[in-house]
N, C-alpha and C. Protein backbone atom coordinates (compact mmCIF):
# COMPACT_ATOMS: atom_id res chain seq x y z
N UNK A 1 -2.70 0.20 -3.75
CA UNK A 1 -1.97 1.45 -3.73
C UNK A 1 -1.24 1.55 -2.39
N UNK A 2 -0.22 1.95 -2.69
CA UNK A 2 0.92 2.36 -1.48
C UNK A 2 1.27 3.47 -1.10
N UNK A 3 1.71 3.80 0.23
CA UNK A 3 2.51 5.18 0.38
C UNK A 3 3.75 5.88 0.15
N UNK A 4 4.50 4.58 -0.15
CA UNK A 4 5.92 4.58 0.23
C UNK A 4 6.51 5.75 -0.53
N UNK A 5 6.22 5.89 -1.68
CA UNK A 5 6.83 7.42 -2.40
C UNK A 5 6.58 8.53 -1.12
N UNK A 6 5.44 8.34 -1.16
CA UNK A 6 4.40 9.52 -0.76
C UNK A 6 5.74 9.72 0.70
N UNK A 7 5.78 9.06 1.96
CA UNK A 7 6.38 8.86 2.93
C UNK A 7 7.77 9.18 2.77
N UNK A 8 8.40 8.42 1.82
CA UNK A 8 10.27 8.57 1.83
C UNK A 8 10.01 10.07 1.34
N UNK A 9 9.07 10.74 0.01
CA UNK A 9 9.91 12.32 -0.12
C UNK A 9 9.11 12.80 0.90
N UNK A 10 8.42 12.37 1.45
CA UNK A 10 7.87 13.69 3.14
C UNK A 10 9.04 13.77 3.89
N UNK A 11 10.04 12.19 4.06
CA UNK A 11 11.01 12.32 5.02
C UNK A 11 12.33 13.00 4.60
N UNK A 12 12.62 13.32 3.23
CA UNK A 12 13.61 13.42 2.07
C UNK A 12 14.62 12.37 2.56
N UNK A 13 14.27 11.52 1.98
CA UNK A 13 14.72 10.04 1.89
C UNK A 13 15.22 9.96 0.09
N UNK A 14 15.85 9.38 -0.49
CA UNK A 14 16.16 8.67 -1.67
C UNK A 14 15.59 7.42 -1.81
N UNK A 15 15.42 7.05 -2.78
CA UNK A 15 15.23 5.35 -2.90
C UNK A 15 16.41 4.80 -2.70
N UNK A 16 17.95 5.39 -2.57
CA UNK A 16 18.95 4.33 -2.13
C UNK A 16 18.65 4.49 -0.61
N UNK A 17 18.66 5.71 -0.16
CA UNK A 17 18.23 5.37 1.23
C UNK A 17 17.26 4.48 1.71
N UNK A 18 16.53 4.65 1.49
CA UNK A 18 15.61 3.80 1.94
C UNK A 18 15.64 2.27 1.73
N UNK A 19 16.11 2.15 0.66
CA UNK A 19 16.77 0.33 0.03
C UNK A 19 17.61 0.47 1.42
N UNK A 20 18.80 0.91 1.61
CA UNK A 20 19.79 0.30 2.66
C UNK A 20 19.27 1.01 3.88
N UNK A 21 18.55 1.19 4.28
CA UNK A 21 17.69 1.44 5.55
C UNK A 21 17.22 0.00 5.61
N UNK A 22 15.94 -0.28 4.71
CA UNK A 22 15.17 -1.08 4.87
C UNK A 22 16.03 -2.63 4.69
N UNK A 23 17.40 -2.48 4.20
CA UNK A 23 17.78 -3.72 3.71
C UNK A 23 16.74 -4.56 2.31
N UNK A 24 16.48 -3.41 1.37
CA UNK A 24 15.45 -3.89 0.13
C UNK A 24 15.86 -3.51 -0.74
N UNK A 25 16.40 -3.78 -1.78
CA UNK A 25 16.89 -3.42 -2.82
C UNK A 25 16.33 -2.35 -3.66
N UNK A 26 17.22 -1.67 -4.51
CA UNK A 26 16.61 -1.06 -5.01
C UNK A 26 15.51 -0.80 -5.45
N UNK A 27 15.77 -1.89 -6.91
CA UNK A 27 14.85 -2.15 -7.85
C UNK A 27 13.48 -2.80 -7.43
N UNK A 28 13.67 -2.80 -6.15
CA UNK A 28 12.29 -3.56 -5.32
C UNK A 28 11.70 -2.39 -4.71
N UNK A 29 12.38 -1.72 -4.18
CA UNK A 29 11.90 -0.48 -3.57
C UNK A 29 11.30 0.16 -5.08
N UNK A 30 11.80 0.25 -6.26
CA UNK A 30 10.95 1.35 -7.17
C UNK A 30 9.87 0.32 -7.56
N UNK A 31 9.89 -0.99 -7.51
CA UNK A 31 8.81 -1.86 -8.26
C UNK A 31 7.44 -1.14 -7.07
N UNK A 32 7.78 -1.40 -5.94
CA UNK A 32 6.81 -1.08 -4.69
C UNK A 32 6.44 0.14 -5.20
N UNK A 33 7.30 1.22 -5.21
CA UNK A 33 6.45 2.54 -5.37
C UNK A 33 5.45 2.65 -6.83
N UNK A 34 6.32 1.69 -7.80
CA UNK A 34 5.38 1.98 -9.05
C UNK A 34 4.49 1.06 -9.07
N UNK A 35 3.98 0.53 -8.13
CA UNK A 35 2.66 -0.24 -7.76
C UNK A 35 2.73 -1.53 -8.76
N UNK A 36 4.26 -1.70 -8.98
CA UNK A 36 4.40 -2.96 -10.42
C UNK A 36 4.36 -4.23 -8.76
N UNK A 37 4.22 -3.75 -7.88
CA UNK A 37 4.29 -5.35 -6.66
C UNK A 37 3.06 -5.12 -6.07
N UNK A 38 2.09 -6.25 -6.29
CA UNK A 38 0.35 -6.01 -5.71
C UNK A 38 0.55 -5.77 -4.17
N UNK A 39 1.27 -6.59 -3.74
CA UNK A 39 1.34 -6.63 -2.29
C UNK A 39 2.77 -7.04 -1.73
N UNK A 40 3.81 -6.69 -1.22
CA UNK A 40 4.95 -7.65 -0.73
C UNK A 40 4.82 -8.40 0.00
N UNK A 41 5.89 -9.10 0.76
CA UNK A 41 5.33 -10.02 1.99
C UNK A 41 5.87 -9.28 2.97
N UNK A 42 4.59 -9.88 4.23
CA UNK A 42 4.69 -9.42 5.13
C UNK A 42 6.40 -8.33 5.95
N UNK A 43 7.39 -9.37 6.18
CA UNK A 43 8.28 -9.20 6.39
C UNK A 43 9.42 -7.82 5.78
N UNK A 44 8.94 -7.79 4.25
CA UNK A 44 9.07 -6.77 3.32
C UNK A 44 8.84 -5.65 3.62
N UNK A 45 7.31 -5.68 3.83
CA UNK A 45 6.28 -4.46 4.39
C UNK A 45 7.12 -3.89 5.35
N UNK A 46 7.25 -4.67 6.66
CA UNK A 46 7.83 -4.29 8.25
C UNK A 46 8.94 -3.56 7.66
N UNK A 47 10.24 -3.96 7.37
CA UNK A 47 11.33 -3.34 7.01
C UNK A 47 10.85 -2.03 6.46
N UNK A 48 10.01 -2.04 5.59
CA UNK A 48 10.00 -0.67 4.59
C UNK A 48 9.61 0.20 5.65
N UNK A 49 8.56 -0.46 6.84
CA UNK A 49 7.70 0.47 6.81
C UNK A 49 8.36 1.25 8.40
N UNK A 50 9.55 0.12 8.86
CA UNK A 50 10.21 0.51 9.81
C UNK A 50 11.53 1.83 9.53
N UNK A 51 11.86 1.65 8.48
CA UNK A 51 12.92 2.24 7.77
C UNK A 51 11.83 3.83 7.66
N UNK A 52 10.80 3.75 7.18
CA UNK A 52 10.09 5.01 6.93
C UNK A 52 9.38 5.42 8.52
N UNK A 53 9.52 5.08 9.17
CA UNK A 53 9.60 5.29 10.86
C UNK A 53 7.74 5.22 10.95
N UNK A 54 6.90 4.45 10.48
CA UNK A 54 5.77 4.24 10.21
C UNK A 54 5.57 2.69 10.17
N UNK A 55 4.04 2.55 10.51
CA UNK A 55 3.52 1.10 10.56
C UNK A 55 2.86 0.56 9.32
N UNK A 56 2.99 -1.01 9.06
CA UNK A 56 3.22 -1.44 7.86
C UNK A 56 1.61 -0.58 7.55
N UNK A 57 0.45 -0.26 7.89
CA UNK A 57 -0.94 -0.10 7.46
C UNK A 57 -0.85 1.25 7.32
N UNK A 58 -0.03 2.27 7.67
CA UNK A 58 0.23 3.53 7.39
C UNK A 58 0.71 3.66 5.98
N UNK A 59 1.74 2.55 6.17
CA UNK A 59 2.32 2.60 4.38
C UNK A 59 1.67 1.81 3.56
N UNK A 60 0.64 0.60 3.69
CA UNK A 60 0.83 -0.14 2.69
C UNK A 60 -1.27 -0.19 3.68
N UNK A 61 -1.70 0.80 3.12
CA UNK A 61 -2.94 0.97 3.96
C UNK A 61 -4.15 -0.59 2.83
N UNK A 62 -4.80 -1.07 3.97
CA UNK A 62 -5.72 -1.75 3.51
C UNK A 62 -6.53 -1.69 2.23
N UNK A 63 -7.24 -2.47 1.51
CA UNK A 63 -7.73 -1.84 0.42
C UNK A 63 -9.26 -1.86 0.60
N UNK A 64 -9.93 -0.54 0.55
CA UNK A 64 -11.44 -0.15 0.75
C UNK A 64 -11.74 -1.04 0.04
N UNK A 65 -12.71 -1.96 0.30
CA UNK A 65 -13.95 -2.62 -0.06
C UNK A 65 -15.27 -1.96 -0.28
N UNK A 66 -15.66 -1.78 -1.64
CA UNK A 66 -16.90 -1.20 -2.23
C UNK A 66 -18.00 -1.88 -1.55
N UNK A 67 -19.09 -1.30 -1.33
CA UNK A 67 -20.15 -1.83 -0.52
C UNK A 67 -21.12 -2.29 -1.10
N UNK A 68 -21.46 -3.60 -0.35
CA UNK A 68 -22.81 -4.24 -1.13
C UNK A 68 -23.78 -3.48 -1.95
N UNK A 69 -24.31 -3.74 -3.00
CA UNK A 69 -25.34 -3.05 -3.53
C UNK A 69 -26.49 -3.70 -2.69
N UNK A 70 -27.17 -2.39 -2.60
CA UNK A 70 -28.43 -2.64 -1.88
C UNK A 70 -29.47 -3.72 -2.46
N UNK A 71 -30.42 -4.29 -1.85
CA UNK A 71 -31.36 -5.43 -2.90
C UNK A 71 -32.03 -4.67 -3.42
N UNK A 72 -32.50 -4.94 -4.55
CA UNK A 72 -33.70 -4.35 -5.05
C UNK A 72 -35.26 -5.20 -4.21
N UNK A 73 -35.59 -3.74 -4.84
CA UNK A 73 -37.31 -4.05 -4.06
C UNK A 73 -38.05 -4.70 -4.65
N UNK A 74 -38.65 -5.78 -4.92
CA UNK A 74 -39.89 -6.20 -4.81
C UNK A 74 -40.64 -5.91 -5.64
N UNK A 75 -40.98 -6.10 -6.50
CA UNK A 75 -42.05 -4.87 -7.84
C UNK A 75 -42.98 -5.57 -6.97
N UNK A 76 -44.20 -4.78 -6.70
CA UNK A 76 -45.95 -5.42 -6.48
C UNK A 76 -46.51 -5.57 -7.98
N UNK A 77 -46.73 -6.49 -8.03
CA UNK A 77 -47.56 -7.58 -9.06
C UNK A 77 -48.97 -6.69 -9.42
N UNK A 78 -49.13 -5.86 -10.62
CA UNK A 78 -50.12 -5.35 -10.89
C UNK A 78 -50.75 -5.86 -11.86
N UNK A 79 -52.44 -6.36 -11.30
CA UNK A 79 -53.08 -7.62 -11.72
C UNK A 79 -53.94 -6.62 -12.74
């Protein structure tokens, strides 16, 4: 999941703006917002995320990792 919608209408930005800000095309800029691109590349990210006056992890934030399940305990052996 991404910010980039979220960010361009906070800034009232367009998606053409932001395509010729970022130098990213349109249809790349809406694939990004409709989460149809898992991840862009690096380089991608920077532009977007320079164009939205924000750092690429602001816009394109890490993805939470669910946490180990705990071990289970031990049953004691009832003889």
């Amino acid at each position: 999941m991404n910010r980039v919608k979220e960010l361009r209408e906070a800034r009232g930005l367009r998606r053409e703006d932001l395509a010729s800000r970022s130098s990213v095309s349109y249809e790349y800029v809406r694939r990004i917002e409709a989460n149809l691109v898992e991840s862009p590349s690096l380089p991608i990210a920077r532009q977007i995320a320079e164009a939205l006056g924000a750092t690429v992890d602001e816009v394109f934030p890490p993805p939470v990792e669910a946490p180990e399940p705990a071990p289970a305990e031990p049953s004691e052996a009832v003889s």
